[in-house]
PDB file of N, CA and C in Angstrom:
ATOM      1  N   UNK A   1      52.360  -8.715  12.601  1.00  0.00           N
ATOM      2  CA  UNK A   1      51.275  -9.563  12.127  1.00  0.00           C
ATOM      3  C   UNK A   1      49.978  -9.229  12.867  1.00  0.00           C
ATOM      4  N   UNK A   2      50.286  -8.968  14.115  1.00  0.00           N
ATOM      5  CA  UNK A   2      49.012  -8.926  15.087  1.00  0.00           C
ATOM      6  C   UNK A   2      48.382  -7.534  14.706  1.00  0.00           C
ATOM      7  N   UNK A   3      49.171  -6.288  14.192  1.00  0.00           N
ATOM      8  CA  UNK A   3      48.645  -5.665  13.626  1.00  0.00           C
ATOM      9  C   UNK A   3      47.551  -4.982  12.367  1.00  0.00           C
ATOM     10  N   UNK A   4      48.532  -5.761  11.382  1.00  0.00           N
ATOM     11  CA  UNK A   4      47.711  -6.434  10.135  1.00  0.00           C
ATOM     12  C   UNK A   4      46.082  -6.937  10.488  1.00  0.00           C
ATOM     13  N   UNK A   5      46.311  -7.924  10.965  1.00  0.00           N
ATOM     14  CA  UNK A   5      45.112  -8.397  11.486  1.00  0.00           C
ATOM     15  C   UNK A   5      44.403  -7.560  12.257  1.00  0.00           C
ATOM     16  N   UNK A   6      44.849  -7.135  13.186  1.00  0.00           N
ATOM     17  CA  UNK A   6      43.597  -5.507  13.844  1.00  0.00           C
ATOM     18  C   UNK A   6      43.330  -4.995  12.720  1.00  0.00           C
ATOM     19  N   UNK A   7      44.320  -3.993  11.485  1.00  0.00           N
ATOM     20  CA  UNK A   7      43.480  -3.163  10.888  1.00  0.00           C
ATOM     21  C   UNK A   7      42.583  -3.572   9.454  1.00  0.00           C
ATOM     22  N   UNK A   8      42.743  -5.214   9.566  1.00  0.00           N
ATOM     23  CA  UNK A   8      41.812  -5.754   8.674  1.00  0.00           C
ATOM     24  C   UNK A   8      40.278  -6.192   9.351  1.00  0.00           C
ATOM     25  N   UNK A   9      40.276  -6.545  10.154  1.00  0.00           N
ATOM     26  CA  UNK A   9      39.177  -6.488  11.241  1.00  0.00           C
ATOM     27  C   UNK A   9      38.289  -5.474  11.215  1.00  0.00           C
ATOM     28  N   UNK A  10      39.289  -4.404  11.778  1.00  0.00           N
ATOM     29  CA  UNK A  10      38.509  -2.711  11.826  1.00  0.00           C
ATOM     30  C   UNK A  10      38.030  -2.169  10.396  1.00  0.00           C
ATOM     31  N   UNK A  11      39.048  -2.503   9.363  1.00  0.00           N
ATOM     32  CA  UNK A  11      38.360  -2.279   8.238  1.00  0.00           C
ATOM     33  C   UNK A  11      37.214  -2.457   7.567  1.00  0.00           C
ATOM     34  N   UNK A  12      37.243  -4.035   7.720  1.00  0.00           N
ATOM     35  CA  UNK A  12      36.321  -4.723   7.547  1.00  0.00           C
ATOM     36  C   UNK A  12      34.176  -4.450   8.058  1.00  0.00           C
ATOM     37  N   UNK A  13      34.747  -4.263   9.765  1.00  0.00           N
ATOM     38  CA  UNK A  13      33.416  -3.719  10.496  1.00  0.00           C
ATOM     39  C   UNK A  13      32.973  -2.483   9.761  1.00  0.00           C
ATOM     40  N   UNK A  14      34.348  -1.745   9.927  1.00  0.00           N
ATOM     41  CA  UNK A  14      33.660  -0.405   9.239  1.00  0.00           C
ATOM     42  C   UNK A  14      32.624  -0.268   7.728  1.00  0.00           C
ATOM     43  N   UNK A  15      33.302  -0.866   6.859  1.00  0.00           N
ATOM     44  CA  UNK A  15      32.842  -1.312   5.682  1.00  0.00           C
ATOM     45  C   UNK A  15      31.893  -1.778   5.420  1.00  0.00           C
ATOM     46  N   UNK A  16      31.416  -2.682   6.703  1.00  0.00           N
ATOM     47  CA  UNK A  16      29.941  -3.337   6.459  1.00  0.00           C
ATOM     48  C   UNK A  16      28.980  -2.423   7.404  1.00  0.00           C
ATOM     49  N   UNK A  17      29.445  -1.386   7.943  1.00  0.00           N
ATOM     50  CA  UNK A  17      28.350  -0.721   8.961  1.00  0.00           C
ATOM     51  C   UNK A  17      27.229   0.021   7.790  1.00  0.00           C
ATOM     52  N   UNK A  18      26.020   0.199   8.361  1.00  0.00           N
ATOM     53  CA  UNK A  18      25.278   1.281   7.959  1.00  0.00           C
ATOM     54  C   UNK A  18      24.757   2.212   8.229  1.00  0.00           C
ATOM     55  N   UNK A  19      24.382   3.113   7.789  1.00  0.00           N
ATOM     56  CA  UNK A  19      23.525   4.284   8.731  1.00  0.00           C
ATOM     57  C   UNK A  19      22.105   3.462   8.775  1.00  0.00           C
ATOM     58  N   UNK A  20      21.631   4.082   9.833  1.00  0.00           N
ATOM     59  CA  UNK A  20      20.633   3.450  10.143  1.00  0.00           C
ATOM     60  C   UNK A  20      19.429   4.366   9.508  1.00  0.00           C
ATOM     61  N   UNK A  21      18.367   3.278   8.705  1.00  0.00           N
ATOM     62  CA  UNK A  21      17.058   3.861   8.557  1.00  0.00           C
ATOM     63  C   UNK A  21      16.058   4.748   8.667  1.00  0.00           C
ATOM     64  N   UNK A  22      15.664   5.737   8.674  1.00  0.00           N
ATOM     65  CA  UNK A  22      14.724   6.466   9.151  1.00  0.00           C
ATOM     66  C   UNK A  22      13.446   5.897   8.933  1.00  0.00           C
ATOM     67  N   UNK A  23      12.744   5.309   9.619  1.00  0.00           N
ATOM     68  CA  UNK A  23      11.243   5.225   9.000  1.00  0.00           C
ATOM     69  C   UNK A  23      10.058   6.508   9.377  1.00  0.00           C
ATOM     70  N   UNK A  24       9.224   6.765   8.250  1.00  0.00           N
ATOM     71  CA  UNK A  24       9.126   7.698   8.416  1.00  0.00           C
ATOM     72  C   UNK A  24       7.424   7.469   7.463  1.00  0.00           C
ATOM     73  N   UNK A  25       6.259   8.031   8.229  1.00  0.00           N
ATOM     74  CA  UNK A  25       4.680   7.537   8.188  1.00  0.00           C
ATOM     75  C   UNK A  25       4.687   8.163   6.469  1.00  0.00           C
ATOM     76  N   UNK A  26       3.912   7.601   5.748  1.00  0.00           N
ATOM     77  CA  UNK A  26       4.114   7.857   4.162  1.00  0.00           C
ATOM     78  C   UNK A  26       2.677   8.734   4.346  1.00  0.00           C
ATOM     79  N   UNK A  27       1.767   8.519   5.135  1.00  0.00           N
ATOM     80  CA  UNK A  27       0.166  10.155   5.476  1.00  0.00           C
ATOM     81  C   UNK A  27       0.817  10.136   6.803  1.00  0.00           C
ATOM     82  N   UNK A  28       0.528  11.389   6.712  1.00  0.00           N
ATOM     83  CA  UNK A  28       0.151  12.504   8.071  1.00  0.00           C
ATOM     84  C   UNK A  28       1.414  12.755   8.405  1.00  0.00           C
ATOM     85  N   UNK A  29       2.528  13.162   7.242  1.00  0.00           N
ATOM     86  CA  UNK A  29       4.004  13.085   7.087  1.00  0.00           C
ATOM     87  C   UNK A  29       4.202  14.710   7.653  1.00  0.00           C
ATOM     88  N   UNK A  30       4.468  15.810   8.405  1.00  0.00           N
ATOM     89  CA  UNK A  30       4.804  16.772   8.641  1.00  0.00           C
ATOM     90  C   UNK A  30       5.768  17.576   7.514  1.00  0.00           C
ATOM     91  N   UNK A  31       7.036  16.784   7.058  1.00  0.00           N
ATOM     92  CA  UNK A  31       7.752  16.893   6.104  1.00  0.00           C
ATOM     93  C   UNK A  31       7.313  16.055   4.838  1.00  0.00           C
ATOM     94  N   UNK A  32       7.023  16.608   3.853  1.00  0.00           N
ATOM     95  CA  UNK A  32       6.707  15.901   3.281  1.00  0.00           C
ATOM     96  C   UNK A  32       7.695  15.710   1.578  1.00  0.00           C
ATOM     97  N   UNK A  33       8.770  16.122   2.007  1.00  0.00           N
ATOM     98  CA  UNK A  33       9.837  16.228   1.569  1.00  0.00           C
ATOM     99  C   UNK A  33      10.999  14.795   1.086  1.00  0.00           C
ATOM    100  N   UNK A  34      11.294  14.128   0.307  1.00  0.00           N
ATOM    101  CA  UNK A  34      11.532  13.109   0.506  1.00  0.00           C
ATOM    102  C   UNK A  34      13.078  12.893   0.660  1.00  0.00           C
ATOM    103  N   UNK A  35      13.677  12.512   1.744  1.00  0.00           N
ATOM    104  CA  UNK A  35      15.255  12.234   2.231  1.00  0.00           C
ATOM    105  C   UNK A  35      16.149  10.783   1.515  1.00  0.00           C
ATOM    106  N   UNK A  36      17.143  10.945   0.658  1.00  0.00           N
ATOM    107  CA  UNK A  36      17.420   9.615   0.792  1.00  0.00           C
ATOM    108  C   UNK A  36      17.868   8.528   1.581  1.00  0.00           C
ATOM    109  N   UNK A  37      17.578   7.262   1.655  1.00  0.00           N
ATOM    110  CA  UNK A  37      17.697   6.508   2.581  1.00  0.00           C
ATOM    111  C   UNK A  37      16.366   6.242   3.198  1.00  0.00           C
ATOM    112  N   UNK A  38      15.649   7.223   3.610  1.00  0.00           N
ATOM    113  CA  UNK A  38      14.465   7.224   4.402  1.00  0.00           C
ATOM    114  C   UNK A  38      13.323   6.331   3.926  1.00  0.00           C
ATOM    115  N   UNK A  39      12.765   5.697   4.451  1.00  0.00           N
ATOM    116  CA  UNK A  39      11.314   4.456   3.965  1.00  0.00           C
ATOM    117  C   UNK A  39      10.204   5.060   4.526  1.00  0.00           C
ATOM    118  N   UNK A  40       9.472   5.591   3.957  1.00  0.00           N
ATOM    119  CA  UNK A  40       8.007   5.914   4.128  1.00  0.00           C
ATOM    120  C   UNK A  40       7.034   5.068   4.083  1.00  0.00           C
ATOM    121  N   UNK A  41       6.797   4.369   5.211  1.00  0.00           N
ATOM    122  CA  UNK A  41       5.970   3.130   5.453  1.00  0.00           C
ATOM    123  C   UNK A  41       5.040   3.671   5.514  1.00  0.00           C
ATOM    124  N   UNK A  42       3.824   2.623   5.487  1.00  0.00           N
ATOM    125  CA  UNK A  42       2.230   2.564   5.716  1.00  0.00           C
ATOM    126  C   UNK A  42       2.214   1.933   7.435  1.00  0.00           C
ATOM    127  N   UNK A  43       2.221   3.017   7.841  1.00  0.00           N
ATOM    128  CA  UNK A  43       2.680   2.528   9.497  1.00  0.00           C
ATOM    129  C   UNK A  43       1.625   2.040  10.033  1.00  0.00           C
ATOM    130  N   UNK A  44       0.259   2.816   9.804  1.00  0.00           N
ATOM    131  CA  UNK A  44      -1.055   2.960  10.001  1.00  0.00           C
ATOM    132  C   UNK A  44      -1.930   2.062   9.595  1.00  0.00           C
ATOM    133  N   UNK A  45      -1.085   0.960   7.946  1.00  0.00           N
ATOM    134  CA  UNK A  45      -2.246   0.260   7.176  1.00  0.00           C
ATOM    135  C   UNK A  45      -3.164   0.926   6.577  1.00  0.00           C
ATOM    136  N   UNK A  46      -2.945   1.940   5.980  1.00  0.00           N
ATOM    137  CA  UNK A  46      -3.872   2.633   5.346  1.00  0.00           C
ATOM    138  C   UNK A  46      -4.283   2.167   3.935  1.00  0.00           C
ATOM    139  N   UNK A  47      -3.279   0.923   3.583  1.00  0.00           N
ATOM    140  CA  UNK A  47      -2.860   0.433   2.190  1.00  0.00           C
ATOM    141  C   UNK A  47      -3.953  -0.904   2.171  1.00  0.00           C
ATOM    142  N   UNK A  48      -4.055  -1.263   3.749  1.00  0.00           N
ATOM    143  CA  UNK A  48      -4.820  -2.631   3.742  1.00  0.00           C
ATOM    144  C   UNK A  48      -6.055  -2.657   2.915  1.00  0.00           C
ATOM    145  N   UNK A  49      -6.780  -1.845   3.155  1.00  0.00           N
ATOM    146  CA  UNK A  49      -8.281  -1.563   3.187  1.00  0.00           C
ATOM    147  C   UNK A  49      -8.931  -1.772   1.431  1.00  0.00           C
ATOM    148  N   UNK A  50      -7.480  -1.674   0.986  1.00  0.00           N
ATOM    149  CA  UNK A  50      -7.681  -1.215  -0.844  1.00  0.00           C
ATOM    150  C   UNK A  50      -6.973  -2.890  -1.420  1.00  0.00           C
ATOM    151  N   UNK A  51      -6.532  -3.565  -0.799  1.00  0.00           N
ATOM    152  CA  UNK A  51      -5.683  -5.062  -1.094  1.00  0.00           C
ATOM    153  C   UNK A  51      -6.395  -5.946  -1.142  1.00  0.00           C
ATOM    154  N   UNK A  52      -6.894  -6.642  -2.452  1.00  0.00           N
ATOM    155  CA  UNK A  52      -7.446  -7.700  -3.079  1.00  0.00           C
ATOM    156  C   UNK A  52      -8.350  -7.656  -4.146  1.00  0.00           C
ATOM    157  N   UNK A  53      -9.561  -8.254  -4.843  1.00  0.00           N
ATOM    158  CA  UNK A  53      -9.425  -8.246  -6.051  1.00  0.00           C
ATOM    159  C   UNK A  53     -10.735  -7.388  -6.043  1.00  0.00           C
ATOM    160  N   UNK A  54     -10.888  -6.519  -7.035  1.00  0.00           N
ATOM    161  CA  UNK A  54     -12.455  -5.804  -7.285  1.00  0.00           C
ATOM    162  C   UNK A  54     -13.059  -6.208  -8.383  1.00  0.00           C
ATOM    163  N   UNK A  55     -14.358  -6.036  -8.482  1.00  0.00           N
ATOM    164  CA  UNK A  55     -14.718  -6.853  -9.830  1.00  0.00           C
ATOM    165  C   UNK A  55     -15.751  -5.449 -10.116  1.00  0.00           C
ATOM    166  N   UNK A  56     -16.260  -5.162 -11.052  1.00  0.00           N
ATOM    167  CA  UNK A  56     -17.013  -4.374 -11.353  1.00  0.00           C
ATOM    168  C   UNK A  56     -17.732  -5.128 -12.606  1.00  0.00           C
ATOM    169  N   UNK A  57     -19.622  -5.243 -12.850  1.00  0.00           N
ATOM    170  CA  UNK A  57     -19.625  -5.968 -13.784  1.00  0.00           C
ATOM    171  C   UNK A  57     -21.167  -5.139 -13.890  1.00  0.00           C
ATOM    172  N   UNK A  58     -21.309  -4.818 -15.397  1.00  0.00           N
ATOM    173  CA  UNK A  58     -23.427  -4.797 -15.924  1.00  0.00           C
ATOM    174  C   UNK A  58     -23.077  -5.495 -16.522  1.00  0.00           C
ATOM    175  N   UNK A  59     -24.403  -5.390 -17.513  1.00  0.00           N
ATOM    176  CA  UNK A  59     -24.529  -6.427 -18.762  1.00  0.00           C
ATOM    177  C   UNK A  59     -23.308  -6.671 -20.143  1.00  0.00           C
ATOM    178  N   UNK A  60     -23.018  -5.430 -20.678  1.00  0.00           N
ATOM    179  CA  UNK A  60     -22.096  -5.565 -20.937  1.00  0.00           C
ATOM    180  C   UNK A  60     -20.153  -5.442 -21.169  1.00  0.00           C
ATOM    181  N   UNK A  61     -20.365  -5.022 -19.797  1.00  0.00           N
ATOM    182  CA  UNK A  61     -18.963  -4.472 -19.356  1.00  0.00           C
ATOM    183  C   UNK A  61     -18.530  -5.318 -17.931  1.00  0.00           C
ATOM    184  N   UNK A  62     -16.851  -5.382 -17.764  1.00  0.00           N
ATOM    185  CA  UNK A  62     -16.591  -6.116 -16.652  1.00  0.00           C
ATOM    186  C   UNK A  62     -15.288  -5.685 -16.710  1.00  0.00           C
ATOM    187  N   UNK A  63     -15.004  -5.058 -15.031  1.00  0.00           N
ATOM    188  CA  UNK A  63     -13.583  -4.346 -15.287  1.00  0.00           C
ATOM    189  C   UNK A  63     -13.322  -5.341 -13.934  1.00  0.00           C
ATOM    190  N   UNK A  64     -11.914  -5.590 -13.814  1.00  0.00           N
ATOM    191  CA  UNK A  64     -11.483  -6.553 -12.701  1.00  0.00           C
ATOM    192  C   UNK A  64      -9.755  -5.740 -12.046  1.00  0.00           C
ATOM    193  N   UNK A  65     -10.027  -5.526 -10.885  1.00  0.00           N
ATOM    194  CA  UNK A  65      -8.418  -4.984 -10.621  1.00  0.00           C
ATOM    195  C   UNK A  65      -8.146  -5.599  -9.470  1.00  0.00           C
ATOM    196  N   UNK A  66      -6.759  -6.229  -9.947  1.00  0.00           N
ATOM    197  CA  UNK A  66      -6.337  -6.647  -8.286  1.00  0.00           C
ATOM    198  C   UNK A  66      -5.359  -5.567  -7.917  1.00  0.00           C
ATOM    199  N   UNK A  67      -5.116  -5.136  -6.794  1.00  0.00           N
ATOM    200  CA  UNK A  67      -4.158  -4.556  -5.848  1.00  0.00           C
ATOM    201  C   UNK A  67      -3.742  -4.984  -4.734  1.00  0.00           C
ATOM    202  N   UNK A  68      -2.202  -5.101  -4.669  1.00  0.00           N
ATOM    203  CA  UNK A  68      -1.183  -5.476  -3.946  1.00  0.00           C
ATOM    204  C   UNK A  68      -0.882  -4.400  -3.076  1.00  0.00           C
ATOM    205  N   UNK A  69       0.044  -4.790  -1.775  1.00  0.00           N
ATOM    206  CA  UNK A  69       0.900  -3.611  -1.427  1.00  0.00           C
ATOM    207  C   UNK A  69       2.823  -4.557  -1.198  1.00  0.00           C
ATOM    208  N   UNK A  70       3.339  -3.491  -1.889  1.00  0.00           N
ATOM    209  CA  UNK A  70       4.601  -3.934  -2.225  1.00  0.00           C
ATOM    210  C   UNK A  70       5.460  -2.991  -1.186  1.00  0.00           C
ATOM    211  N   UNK A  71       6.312  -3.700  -0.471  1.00  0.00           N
ATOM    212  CA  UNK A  71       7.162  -3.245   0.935  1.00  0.00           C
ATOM    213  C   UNK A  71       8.296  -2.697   0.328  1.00  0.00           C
ATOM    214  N   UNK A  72       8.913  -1.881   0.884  1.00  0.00           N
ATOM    215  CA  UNK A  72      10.127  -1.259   0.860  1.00  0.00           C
ATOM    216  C   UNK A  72      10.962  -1.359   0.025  1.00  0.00           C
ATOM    217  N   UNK A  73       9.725  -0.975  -1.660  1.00  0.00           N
ATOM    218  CA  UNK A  73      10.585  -0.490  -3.093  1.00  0.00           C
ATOM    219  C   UNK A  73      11.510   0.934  -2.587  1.00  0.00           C
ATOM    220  N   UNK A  74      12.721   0.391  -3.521  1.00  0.00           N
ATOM    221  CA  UNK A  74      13.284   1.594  -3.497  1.00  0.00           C
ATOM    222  C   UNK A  74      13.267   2.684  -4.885  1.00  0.00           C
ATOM    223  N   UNK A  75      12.823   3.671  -4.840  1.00  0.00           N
ATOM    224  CA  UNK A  75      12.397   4.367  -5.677  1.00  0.00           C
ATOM    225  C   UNK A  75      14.119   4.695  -6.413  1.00  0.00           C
ATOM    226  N   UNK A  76      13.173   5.507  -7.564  1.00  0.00           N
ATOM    227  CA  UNK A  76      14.809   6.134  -8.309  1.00  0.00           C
ATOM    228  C   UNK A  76      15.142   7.330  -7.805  1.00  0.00           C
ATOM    229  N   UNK A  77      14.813   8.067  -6.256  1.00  0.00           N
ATOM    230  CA  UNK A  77      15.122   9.288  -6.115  1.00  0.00           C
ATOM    231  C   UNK A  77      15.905   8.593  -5.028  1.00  0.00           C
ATOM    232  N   UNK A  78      16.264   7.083  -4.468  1.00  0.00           N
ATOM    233  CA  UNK A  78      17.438   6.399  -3.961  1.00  0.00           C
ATOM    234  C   UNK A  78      16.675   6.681  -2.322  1.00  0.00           C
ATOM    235  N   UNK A  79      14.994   6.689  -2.057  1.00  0.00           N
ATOM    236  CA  UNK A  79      14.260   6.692  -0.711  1.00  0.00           C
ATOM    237  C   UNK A  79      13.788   5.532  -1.018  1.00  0.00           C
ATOM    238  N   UNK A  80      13.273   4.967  -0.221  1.00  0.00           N
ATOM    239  CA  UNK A  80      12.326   3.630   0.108  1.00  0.00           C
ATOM    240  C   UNK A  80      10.912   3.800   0.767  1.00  0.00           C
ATOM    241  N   UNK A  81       9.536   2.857  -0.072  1.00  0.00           N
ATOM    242  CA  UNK A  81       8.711   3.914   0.203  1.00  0.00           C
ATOM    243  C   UNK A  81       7.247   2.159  -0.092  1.00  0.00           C
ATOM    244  N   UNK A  82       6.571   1.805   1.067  1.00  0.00           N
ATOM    245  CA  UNK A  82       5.083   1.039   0.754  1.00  0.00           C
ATOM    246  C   UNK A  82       4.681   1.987  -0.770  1.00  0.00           C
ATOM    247  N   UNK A  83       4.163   0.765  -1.449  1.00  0.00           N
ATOM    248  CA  UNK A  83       3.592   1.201  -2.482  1.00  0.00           C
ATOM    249  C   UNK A  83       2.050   0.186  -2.336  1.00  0.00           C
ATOM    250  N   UNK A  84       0.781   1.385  -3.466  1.00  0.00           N
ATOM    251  CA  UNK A  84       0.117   0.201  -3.373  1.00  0.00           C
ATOM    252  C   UNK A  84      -0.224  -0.012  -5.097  1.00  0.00           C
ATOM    253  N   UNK A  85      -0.078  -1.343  -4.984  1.00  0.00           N
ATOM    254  CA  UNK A  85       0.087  -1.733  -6.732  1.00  0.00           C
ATOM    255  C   UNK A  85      -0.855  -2.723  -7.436  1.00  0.00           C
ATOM    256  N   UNK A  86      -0.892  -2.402  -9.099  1.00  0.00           N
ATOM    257  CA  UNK A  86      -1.799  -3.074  -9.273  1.00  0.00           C
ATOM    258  C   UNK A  86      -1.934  -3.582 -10.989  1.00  0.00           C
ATOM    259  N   UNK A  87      -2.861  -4.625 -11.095  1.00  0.00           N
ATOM    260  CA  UNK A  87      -3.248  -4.978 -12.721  1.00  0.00           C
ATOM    261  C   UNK A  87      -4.343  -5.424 -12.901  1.00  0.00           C
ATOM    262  N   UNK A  88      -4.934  -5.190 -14.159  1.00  0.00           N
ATOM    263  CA  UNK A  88      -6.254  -5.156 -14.199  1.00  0.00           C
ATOM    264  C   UNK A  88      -6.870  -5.254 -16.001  1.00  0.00           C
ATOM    265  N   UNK A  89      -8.152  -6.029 -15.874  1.00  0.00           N
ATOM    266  CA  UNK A  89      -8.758  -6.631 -16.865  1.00  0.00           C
ATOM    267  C   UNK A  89      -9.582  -6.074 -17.068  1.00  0.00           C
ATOM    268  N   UNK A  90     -10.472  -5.486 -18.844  1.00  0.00           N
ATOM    269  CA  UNK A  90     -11.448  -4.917 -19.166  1.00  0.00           C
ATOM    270  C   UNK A  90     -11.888  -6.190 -20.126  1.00  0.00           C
ATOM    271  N   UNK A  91     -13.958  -6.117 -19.934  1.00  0.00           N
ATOM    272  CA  UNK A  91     -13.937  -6.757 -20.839  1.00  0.00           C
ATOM    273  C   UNK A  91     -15.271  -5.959 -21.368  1.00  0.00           C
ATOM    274  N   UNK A  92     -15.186  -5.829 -22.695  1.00  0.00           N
ATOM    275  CA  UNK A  92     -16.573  -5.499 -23.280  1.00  0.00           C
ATOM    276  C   UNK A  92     -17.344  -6.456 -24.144  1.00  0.00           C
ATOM    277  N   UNK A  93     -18.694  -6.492 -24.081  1.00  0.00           N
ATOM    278  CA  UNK A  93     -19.222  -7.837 -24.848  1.00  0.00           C
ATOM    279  C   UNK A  93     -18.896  -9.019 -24.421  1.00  0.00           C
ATOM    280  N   UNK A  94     -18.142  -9.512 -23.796  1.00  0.00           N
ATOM    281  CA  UNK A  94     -17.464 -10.571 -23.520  1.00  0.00           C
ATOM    282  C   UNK A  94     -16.146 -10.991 -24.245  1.00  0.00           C
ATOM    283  N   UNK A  95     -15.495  -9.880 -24.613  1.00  0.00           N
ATOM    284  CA  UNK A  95     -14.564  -9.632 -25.296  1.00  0.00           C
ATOM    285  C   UNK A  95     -13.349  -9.033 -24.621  1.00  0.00           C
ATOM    286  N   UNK A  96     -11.929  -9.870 -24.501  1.00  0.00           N
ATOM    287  CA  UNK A  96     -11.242  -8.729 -23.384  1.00  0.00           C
ATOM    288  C   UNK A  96     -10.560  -7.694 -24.693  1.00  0.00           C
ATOM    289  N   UNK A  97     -10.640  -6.614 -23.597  1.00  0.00           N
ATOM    290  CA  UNK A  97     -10.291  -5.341 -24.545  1.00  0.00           C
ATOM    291  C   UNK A  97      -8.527  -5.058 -23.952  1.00  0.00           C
ATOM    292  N   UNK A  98      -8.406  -5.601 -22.504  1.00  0.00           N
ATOM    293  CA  UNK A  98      -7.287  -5.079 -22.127  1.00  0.00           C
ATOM    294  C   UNK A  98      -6.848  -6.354 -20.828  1.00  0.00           C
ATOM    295  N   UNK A  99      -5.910  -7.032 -20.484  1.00  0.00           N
ATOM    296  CA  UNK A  99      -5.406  -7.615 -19.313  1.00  0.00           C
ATOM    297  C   UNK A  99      -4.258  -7.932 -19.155  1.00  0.00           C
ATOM    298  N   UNK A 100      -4.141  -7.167 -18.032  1.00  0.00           N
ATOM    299  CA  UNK A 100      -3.023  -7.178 -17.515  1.00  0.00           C
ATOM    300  C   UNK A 100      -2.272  -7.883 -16.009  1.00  0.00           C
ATOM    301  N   UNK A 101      -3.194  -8.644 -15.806  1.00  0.00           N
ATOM    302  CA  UNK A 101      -3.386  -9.491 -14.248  1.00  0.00           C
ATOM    303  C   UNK A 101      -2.295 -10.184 -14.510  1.00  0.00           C
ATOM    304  N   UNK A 102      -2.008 -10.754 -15.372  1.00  0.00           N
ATOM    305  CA  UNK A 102      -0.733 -11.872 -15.569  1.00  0.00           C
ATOM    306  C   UNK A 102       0.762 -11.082 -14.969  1.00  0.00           C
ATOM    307  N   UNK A 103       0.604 -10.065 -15.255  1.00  0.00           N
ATOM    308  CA  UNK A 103       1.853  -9.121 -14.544  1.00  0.00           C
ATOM    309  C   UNK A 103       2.199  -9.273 -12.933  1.00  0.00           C
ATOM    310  N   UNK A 104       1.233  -9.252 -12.618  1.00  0.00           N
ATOM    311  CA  UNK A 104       1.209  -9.439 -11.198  1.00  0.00           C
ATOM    312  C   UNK A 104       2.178  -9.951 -10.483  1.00  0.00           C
ATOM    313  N   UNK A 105       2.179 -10.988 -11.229  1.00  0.00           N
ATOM    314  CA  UNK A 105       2.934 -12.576 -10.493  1.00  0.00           C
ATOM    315  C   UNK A 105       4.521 -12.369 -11.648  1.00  0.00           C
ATOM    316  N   UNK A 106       5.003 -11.476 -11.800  1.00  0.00           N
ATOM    317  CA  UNK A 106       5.899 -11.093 -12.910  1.00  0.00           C
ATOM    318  C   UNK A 106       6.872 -10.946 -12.044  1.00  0.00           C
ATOM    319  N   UNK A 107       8.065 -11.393 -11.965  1.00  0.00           N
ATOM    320  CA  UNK A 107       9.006 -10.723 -10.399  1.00  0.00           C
ATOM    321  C   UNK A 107      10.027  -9.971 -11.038  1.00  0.00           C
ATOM    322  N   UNK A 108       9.432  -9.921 -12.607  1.00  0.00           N
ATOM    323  CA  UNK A 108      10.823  -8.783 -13.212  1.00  0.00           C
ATOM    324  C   UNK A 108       9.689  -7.334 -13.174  1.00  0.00           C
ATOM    325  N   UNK A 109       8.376  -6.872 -12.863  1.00  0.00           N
ATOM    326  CA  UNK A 109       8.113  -6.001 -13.084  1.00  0.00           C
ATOM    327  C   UNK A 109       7.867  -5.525 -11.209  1.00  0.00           C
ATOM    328  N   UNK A 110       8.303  -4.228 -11.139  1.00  0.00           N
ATOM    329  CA  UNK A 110       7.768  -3.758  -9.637  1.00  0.00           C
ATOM    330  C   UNK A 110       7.714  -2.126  -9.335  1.00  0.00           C
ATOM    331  N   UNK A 111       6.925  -2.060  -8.743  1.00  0.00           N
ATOM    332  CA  UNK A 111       6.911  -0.630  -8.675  1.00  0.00           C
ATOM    333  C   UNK A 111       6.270   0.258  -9.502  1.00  0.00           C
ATOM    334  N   UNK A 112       6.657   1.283  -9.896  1.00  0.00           N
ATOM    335  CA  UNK A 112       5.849   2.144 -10.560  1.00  0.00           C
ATOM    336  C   UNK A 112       5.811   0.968 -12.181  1.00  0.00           C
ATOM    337  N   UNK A 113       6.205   0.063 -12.232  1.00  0.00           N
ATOM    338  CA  UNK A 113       6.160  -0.286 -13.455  1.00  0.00           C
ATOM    339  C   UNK A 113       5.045  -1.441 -13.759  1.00  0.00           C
ATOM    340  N   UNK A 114       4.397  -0.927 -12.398  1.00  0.00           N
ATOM    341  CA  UNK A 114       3.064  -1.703 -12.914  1.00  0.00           C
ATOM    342  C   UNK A 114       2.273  -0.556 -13.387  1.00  0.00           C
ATOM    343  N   UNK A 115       0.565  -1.414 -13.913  1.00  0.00           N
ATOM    344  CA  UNK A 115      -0.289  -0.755 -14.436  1.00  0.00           C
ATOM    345  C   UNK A 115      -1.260   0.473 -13.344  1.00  0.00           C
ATOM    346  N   UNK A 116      -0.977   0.009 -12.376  1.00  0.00           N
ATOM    347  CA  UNK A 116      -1.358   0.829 -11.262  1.00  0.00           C
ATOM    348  C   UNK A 116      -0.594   0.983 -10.297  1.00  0.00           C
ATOM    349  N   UNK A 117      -0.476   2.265  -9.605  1.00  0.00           N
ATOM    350  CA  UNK A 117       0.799   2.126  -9.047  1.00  0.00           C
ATOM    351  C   UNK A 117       0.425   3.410  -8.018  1.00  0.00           C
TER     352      UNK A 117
END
């Protein structure tokens, strides 16, 4: 019995272990090669600087984009990688021609499957 129980134990640990992470700077990457498993963070914040809403407006045009930065999507090449993301409104005349801001706040859309990405 006492056995049983050791190699369900050991099984068990093993089973839930993981390899551990690589994080790895997404600029000024040496390799720029992408590993799976590996997360290519914005180590630096290089993503900050571009996060929140822009408005662009003349008389008769008005383009509006917000951009996000979204943490440790995992891509379909099975790496993990800061993204910086985004949706955005055109209007001509006072007419919208295109918006897509409502996506934003969408928690079924992420990643490259936004409008900016």
């Amino acid at each position: 019995m006492k056995h049983i129980l050791l190699t369900s134990i050991i099984l068990i640990s093993l089973a839930s272990c993981k390899a551990q992470q690589i994080i790895t700077p997404i600029f000024n990457n040496p390799t720029p090669a992408h590993t799976p498993n590996n997360y290519y963070k914005d180590v630096d914040g290089d993503f900050d600087k571009f996060i929140g809403t822009w408005k662009f407006q003349n008389t008769d045009t008005e383009f509006i984009i917000e951009l996000r930065k979204e943490l440790h999507y995992l891509t379909p090449s099975n790496y993990y990688k800061d993204l910086l993301i985004g949706e955005y409104l055109y209007k001509k005349n006072n007419i919208i021609q295109i918006n897509t801001l409502e996506n934003m706040d969408n928690s079924l859309i992420s990643g490259y499957q936004h409008s900016v990405s």
